[in-house]
PDB file of N, CA and C in Angstrom:
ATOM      1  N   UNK A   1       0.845  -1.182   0.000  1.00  0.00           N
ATOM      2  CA  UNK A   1       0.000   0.000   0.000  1.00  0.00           C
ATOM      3  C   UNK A   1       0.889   1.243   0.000  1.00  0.00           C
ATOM      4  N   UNK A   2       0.414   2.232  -0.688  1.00  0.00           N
ATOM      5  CA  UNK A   2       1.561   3.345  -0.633  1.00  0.00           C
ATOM      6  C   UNK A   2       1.081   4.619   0.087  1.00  0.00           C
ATOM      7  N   UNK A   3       1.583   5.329   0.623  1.00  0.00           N
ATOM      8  CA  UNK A   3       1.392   6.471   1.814  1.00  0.00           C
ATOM      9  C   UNK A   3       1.158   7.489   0.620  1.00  0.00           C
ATOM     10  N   UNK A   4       0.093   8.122   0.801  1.00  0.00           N
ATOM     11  CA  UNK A   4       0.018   9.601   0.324  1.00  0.00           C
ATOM     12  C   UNK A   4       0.812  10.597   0.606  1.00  0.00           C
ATOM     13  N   UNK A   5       1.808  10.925  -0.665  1.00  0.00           N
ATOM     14  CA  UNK A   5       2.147  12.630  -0.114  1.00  0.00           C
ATOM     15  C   UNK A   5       1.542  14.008  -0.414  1.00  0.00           C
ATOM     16  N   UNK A   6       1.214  15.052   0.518  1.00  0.00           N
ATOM     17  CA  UNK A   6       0.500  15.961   0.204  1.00  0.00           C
ATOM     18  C   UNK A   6       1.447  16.516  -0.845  1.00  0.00           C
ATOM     19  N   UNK A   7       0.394  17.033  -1.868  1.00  0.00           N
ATOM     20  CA  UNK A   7       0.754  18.038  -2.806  1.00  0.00           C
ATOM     21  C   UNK A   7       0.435  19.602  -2.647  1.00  0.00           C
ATOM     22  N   UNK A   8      -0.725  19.614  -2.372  1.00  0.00           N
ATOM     23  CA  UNK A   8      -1.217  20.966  -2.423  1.00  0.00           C
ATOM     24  C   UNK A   8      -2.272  21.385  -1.613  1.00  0.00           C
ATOM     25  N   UNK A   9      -2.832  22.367  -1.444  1.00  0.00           N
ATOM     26  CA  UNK A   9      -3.674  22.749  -0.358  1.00  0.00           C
ATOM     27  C   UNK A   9      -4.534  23.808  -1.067  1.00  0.00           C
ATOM     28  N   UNK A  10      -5.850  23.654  -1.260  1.00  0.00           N
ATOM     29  CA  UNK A  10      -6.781  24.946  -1.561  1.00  0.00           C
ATOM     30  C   UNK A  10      -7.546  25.286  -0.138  1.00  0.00           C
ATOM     31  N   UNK A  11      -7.092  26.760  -0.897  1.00  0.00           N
ATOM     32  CA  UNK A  11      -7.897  27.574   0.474  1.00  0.00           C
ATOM     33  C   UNK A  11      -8.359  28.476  -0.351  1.00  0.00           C
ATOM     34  N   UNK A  12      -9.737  28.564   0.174  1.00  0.00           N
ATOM     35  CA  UNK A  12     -11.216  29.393  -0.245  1.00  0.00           C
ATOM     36  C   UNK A  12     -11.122  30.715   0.476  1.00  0.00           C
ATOM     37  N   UNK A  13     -11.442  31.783  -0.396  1.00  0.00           N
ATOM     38  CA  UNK A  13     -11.872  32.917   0.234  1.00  0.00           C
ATOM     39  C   UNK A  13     -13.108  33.736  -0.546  1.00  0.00           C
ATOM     40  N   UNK A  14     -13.116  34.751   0.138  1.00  0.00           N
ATOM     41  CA  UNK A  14     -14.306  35.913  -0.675  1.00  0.00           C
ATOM     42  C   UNK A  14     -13.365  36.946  -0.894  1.00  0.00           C
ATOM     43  N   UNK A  15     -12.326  36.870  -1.092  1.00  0.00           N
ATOM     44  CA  UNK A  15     -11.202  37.904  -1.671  1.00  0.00           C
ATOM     45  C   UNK A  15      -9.968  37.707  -2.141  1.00  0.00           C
ATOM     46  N   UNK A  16     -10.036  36.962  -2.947  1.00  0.00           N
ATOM     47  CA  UNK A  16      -8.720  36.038  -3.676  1.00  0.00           C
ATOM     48  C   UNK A  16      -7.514  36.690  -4.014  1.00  0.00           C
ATOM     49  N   UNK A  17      -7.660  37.840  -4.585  1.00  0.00           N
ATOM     50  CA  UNK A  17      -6.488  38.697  -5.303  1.00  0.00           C
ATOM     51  C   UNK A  17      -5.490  39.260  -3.886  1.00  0.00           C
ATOM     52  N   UNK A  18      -6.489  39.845  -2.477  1.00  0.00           N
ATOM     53  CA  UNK A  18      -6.196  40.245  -2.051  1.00  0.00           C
ATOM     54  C   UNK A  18      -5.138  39.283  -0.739  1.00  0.00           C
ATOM     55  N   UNK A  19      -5.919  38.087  -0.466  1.00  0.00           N
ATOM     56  CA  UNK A  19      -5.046  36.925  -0.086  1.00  0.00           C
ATOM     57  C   UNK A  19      -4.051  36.192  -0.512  1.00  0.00           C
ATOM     58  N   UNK A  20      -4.014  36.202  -2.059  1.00  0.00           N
ATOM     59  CA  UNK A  20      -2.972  35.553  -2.972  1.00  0.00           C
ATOM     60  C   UNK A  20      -1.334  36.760  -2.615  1.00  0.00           C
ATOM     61  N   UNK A  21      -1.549  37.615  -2.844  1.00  0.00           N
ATOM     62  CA  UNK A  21      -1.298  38.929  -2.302  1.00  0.00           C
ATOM     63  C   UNK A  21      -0.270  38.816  -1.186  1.00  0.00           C
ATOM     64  N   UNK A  22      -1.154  38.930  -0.224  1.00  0.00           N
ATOM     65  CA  UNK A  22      -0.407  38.748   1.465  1.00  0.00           C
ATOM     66  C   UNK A  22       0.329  37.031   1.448  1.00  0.00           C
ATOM     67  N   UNK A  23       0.022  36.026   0.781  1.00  0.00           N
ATOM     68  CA  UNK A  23       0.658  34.999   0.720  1.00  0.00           C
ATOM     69  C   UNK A  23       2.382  35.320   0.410  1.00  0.00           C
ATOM     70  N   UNK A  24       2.566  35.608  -1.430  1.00  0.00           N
ATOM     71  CA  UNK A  24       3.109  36.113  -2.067  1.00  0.00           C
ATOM     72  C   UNK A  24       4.209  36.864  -1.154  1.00  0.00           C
ATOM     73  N   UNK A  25       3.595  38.046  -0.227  1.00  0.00           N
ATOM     74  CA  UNK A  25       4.561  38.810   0.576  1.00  0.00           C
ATOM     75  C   UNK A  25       5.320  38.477   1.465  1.00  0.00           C
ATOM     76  N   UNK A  26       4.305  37.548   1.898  1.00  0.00           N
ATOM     77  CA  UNK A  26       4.567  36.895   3.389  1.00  0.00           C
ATOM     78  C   UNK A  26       5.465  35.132   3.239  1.00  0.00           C
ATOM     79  N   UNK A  27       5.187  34.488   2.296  1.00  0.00           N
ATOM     80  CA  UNK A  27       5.950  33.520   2.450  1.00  0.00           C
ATOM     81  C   UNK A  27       6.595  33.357   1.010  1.00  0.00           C
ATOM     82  N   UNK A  28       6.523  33.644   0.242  1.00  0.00           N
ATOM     83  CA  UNK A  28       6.850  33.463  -1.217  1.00  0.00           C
ATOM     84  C   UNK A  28       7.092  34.668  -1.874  1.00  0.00           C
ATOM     85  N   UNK A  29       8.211  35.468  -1.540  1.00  0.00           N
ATOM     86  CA  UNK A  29       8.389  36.942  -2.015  1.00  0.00           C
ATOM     87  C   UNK A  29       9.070  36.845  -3.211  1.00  0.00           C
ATOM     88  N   UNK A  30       9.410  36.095  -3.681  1.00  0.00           N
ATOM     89  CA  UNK A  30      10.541  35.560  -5.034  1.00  0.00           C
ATOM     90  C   UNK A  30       9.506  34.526  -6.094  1.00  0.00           C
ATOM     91  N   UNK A  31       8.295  34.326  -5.706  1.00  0.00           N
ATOM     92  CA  UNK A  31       7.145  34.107  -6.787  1.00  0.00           C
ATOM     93  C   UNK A  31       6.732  35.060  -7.317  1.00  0.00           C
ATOM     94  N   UNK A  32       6.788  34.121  -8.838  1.00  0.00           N
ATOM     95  CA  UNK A  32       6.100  34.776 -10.300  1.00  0.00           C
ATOM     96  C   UNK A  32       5.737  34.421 -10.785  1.00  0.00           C
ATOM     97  N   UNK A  33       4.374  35.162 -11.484  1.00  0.00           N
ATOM     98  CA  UNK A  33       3.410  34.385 -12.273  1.00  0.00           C
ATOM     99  C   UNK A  33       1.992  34.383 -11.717  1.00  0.00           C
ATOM    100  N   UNK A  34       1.446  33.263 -12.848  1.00  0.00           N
ATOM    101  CA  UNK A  34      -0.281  33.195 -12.363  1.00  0.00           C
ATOM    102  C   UNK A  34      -0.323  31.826 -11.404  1.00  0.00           C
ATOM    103  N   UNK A  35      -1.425  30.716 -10.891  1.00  0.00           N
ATOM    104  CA  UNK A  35      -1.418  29.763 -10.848  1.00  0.00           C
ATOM    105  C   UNK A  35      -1.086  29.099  -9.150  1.00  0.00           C
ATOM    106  N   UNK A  36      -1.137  28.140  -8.723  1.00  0.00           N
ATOM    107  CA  UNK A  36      -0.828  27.868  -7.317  1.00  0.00           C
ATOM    108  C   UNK A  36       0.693  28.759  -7.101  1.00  0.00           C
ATOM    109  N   UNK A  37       0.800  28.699  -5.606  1.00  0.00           N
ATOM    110  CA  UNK A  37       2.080  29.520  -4.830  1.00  0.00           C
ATOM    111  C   UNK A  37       2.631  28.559  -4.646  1.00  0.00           C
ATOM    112  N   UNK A  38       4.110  28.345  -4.983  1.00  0.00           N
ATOM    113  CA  UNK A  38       5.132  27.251  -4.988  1.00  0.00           C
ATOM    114  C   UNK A  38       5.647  27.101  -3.754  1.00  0.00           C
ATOM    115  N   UNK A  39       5.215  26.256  -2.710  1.00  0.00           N
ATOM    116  CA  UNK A  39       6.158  26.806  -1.067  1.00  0.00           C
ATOM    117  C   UNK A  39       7.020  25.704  -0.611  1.00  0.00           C
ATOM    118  N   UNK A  40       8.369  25.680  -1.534  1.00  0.00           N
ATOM    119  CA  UNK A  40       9.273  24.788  -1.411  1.00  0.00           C
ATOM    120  C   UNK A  40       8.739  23.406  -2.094  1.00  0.00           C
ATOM    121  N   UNK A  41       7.803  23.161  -3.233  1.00  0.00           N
ATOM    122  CA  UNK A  41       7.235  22.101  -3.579  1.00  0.00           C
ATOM    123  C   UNK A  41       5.579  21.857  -3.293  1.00  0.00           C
ATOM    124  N   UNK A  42       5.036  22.506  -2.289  1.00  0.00           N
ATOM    125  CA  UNK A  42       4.061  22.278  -1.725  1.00  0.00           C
ATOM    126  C   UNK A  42       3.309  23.282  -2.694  1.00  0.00           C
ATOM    127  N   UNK A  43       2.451  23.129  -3.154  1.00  0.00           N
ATOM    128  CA  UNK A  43       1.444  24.080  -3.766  1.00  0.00           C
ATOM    129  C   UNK A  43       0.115  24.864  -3.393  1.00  0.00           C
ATOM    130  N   UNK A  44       0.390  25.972  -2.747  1.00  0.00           N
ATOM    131  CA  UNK A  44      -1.022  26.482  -2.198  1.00  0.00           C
ATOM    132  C   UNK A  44      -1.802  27.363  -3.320  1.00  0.00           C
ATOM    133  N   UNK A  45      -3.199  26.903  -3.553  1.00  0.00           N
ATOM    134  CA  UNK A  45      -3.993  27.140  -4.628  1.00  0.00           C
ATOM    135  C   UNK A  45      -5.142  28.134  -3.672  1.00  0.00           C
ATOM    136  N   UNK A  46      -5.104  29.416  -3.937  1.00  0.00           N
ATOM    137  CA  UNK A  46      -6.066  30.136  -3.692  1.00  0.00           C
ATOM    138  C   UNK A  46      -7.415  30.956  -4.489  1.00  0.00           C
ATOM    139  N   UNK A  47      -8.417  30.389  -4.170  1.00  0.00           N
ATOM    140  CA  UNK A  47      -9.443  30.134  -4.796  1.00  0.00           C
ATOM    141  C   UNK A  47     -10.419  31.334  -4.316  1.00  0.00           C
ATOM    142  N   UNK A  48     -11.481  31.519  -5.341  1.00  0.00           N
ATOM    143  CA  UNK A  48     -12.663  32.766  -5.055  1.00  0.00           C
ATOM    144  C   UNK A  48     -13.405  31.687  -4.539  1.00  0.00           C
ATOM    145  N   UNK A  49     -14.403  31.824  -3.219  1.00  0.00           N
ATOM    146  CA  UNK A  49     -15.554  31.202  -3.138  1.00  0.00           C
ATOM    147  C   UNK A  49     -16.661  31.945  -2.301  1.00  0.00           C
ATOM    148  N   UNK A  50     -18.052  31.414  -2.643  1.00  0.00           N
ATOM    149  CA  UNK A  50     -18.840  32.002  -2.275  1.00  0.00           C
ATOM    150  C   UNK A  50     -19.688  31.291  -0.978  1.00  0.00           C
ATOM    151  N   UNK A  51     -19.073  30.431  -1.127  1.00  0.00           N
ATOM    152  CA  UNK A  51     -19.783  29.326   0.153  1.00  0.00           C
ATOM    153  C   UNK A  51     -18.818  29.448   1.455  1.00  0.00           C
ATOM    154  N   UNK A  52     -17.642  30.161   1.853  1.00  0.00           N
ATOM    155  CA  UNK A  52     -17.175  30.340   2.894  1.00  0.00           C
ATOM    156  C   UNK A  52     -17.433  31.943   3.217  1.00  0.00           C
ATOM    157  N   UNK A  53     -17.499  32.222   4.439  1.00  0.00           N
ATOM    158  CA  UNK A  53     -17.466  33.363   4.905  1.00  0.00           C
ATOM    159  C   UNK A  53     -16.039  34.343   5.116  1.00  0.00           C
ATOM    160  N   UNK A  54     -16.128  35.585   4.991  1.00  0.00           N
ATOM    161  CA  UNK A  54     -15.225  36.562   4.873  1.00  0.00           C
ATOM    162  C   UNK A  54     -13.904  36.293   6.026  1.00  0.00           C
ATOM    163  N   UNK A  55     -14.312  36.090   7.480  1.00  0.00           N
ATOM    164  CA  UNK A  55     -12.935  35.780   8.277  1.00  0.00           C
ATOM    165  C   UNK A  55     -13.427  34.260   8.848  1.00  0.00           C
ATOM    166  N   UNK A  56     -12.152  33.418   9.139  1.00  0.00           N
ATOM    167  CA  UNK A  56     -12.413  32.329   9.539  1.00  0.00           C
ATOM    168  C   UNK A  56     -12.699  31.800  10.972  1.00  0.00           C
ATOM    169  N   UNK A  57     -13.959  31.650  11.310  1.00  0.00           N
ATOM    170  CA  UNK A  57     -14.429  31.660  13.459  1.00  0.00           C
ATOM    171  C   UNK A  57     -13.858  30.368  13.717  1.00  0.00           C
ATOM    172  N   UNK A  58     -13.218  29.496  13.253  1.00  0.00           N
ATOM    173  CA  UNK A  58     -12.363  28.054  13.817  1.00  0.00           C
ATOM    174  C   UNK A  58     -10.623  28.262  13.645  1.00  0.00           C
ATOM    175  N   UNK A  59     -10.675  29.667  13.688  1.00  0.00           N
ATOM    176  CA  UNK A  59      -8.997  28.984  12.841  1.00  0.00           C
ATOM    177  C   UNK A  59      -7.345  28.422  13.185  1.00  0.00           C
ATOM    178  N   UNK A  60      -7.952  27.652  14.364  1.00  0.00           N
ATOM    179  CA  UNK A  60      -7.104  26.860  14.597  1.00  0.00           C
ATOM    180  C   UNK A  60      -7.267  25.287  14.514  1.00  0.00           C
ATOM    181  N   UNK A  61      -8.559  25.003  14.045  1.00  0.00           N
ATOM    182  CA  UNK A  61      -9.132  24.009  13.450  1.00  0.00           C
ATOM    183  C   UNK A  61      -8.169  23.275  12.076  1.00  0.00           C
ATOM    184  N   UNK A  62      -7.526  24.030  11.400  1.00  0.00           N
ATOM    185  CA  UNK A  62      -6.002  23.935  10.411  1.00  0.00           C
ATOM    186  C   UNK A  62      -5.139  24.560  10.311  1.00  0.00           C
ATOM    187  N   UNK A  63      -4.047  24.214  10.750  1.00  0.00           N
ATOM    188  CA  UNK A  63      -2.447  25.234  11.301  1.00  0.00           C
ATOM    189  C   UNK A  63      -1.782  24.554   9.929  1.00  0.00           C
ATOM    190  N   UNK A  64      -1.482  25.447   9.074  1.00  0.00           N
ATOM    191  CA  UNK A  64      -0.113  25.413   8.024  1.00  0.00           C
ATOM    192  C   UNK A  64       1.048  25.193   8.903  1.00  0.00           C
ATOM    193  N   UNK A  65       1.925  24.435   8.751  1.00  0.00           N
ATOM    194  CA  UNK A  65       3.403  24.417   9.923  1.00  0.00           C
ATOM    195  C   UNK A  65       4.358  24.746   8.804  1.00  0.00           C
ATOM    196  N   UNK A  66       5.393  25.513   8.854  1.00  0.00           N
ATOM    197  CA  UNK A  66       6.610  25.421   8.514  1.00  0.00           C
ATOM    198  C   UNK A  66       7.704  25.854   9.058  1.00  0.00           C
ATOM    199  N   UNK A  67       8.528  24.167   9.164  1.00  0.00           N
ATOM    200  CA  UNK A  67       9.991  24.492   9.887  1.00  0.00           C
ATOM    201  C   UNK A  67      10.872  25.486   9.770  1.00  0.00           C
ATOM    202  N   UNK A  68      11.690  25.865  10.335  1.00  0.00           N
ATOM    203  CA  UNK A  68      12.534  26.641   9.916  1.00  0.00           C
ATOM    204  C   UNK A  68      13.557  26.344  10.803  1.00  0.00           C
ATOM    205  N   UNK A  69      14.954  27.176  10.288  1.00  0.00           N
ATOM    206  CA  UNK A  69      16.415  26.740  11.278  1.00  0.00           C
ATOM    207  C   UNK A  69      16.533  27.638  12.014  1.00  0.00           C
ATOM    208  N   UNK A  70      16.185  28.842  11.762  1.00  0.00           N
ATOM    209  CA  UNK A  70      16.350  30.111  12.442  1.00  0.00           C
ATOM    210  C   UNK A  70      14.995  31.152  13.075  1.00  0.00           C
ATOM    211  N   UNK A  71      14.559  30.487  13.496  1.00  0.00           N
ATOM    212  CA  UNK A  71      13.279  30.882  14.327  1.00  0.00           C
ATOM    213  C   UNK A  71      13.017  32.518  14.359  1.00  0.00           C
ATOM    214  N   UNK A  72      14.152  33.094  15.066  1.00  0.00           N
ATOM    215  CA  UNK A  72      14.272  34.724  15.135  1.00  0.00           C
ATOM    216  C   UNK A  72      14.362  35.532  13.966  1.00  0.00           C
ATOM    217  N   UNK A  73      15.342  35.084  12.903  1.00  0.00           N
ATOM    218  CA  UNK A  73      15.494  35.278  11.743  1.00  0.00           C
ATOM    219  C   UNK A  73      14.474  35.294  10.756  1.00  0.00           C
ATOM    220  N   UNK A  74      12.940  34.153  10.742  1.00  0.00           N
ATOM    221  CA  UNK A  74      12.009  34.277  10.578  1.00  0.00           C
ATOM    222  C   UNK A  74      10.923  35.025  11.214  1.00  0.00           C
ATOM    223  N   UNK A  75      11.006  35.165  12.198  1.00  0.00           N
ATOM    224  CA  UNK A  75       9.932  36.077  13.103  1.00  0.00           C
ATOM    225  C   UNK A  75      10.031  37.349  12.473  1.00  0.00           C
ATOM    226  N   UNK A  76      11.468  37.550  12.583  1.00  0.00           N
ATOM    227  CA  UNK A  76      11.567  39.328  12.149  1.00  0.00           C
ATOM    228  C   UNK A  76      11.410  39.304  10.700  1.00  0.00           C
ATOM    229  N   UNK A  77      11.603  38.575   9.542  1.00  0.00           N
ATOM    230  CA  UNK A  77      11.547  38.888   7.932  1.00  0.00           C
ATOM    231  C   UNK A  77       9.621  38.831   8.134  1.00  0.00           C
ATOM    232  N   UNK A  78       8.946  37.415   8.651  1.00  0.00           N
ATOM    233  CA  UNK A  78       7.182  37.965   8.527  1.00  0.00           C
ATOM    234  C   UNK A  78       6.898  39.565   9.661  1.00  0.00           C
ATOM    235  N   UNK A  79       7.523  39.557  10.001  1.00  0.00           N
ATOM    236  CA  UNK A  79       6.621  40.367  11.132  1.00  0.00           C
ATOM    237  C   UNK A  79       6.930  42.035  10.094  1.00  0.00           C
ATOM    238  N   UNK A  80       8.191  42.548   9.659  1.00  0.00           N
ATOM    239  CA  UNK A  80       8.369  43.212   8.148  1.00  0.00           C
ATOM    240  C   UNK A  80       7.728  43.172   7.244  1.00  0.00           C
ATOM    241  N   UNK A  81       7.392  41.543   7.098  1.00  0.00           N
ATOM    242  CA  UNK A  81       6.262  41.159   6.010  1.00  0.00           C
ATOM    243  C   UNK A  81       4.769  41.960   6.318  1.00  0.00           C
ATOM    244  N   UNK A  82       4.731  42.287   8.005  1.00  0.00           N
ATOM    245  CA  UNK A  82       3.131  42.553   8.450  1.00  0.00           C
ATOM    246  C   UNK A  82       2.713  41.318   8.847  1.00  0.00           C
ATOM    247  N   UNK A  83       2.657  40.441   9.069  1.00  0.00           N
ATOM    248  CA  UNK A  83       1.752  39.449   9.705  1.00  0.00           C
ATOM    249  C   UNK A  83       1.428  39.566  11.119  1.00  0.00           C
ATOM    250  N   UNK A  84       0.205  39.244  11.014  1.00  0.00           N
ATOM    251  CA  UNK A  84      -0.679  39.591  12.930  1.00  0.00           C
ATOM    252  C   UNK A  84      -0.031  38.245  13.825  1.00  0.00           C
ATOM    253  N   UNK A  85       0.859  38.380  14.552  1.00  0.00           N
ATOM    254  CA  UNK A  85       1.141  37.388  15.558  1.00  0.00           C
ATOM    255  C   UNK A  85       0.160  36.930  16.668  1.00  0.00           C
ATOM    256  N   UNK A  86      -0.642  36.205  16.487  1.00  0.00           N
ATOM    257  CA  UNK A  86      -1.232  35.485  17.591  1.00  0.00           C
ATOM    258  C   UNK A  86       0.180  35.262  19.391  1.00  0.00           C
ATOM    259  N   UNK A  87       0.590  34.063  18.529  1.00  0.00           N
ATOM    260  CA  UNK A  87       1.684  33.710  19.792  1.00  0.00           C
ATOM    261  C   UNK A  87       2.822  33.760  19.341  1.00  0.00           C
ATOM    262  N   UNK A  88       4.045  33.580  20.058  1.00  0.00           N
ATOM    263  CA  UNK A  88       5.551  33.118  20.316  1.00  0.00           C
ATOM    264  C   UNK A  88       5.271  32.751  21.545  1.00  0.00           C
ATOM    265  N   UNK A  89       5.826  31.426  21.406  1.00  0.00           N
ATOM    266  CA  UNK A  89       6.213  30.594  22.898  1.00  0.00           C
ATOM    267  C   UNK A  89       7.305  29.549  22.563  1.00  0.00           C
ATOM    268  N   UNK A  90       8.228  29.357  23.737  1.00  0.00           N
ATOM    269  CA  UNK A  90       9.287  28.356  23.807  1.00  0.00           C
ATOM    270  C   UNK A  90       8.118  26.873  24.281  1.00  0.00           C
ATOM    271  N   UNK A  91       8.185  25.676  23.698  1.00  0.00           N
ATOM    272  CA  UNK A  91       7.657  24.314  24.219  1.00  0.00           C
ATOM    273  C   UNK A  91       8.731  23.498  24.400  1.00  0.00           C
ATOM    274  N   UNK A  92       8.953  22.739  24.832  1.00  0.00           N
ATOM    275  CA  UNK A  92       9.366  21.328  25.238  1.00  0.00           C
ATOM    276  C   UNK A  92       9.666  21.074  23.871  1.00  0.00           C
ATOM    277  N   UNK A  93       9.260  20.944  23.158  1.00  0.00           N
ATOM    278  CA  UNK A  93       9.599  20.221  21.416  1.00  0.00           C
ATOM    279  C   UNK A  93      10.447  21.681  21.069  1.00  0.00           C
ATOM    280  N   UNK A  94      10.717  22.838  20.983  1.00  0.00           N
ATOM    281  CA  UNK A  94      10.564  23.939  20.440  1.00  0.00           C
ATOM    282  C   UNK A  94      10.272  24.996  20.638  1.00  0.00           C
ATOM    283  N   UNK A  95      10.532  25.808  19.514  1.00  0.00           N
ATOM    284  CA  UNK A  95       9.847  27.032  19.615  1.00  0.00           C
ATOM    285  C   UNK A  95       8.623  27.687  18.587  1.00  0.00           C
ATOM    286  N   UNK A  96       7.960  28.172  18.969  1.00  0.00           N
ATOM    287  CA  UNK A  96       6.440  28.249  18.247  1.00  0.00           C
ATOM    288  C   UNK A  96       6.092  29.495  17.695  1.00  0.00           C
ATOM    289  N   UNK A  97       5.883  29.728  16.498  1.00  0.00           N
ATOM    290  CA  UNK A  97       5.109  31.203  16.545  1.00  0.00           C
ATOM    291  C   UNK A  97       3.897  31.107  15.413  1.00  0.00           C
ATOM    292  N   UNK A  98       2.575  31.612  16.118  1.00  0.00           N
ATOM    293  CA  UNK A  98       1.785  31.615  15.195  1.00  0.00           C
ATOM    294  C   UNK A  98       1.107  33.001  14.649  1.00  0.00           C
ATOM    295  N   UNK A  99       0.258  32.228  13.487  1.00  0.00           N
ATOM    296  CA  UNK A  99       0.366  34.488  13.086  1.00  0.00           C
ATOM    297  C   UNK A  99      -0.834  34.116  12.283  1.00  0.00           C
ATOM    298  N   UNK A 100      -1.768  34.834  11.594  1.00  0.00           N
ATOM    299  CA  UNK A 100      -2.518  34.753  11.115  1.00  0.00           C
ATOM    300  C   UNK A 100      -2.629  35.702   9.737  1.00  0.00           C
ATOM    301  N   UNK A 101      -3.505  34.706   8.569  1.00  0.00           N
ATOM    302  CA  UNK A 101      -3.384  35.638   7.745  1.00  0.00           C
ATOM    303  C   UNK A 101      -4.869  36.290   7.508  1.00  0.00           C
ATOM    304  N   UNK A 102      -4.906  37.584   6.516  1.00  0.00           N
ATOM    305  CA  UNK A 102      -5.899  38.430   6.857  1.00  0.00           C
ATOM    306  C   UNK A 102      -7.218  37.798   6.392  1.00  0.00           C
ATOM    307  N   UNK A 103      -7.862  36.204   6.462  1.00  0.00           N
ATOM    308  CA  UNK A 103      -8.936  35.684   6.901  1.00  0.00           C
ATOM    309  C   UNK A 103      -9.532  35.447   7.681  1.00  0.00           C
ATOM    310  N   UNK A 104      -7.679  35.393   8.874  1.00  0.00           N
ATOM    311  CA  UNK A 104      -8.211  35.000   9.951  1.00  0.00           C
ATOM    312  C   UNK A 104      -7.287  33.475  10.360  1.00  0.00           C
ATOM    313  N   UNK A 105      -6.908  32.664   9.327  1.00  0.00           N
ATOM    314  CA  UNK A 105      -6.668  31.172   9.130  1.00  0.00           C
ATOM    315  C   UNK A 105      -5.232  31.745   9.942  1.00  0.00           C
ATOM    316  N   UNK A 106      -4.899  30.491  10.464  1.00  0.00           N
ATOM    317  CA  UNK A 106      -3.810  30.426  11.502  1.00  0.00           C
ATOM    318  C   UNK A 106      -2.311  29.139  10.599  1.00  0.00           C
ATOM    319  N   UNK A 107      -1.117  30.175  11.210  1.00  0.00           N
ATOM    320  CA  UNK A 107       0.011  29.237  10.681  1.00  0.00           C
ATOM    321  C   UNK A 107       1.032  29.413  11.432  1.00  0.00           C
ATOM    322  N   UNK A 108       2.212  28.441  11.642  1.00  0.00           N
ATOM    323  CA  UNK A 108       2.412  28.527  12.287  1.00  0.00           C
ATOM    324  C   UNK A 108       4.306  28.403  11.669  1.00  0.00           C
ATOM    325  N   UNK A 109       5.106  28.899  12.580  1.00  0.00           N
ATOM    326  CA  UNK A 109       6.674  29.137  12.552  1.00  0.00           C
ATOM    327  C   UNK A 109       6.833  27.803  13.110  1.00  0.00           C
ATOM    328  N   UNK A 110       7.731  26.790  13.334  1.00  0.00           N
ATOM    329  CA  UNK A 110       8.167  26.043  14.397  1.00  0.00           C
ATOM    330  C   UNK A 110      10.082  25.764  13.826  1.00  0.00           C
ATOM    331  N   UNK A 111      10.968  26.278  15.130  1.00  0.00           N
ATOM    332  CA  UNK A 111      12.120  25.636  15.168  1.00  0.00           C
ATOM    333  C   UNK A 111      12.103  24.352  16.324  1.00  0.00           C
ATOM    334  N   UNK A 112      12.116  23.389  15.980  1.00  0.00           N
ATOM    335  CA  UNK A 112      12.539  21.966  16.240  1.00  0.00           C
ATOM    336  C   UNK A 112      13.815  21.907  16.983  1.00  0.00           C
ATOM    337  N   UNK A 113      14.012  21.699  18.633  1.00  0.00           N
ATOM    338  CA  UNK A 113      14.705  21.663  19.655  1.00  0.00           C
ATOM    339  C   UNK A 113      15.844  20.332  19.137  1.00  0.00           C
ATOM    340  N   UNK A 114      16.493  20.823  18.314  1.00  0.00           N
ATOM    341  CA  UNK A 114      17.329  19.720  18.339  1.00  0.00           C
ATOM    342  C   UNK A 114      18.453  18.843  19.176  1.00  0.00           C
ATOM    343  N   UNK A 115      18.340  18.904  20.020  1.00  0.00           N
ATOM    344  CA  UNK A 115      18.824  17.522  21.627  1.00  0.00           C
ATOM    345  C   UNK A 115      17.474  17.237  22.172  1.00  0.00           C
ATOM    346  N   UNK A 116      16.790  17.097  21.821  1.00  0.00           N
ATOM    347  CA  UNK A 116      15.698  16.167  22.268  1.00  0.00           C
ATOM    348  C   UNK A 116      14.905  15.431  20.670  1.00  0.00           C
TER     349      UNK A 116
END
């Protein structure tokens, strides 16, 4: 049997241009072109829809994660970028930062405590 690997991720809004946008700024500043956002292989496809509402009331219901080596180094290039920080916290696994983008949908920073 073979394990699924994710490819891509659609996320719905009622303001597409303007989310594709803050993506673009915020994690993919060196994308060009039309078509899904390239995020290291992973493909995020942002879509017009009329069946979700304008900000998201669950949105920690799906956390985007991406690792990184330099935790601080990332905090400060999104937070330049503008992104709304929910949290930064040190855990037991790590360190955490989550931020939200202007739907509302939640994502998250994580550097990975490497000696444990």
């Amino acid at each position: 049997m073979t394990t699924l690997k994710p490819a891509s991720m659609l996320l719905g809004t009622t303001r597409p241009a303007e989310l594709r946008a803050w993506y673009i700024k915020a994690l993919a500043p060196e994308f060009t072109g039309e078509g899904p956002i390239d995020l290291g292989g992973f493909l995020l496809v942002i879509d017009g829809r009329e069946d979700v509402s304008a900000k998201n009331d669950q949105p920690g219901r799906t956390i985007i994660n991406f690792d990184v080596d330099d935790f601080d180094a990332e905090q400060a290039r999104l937070t330049t970028a503008g992104v709304e920080w929910i949290s930064v916290e040190e855990r037991e696994k790590g360190k955490f930062g989550t931020f939200a983008d202007p739907d509302g949908n939640y994502l998250q920073i994580i550097e990975w405590r490497k000696d444990g």
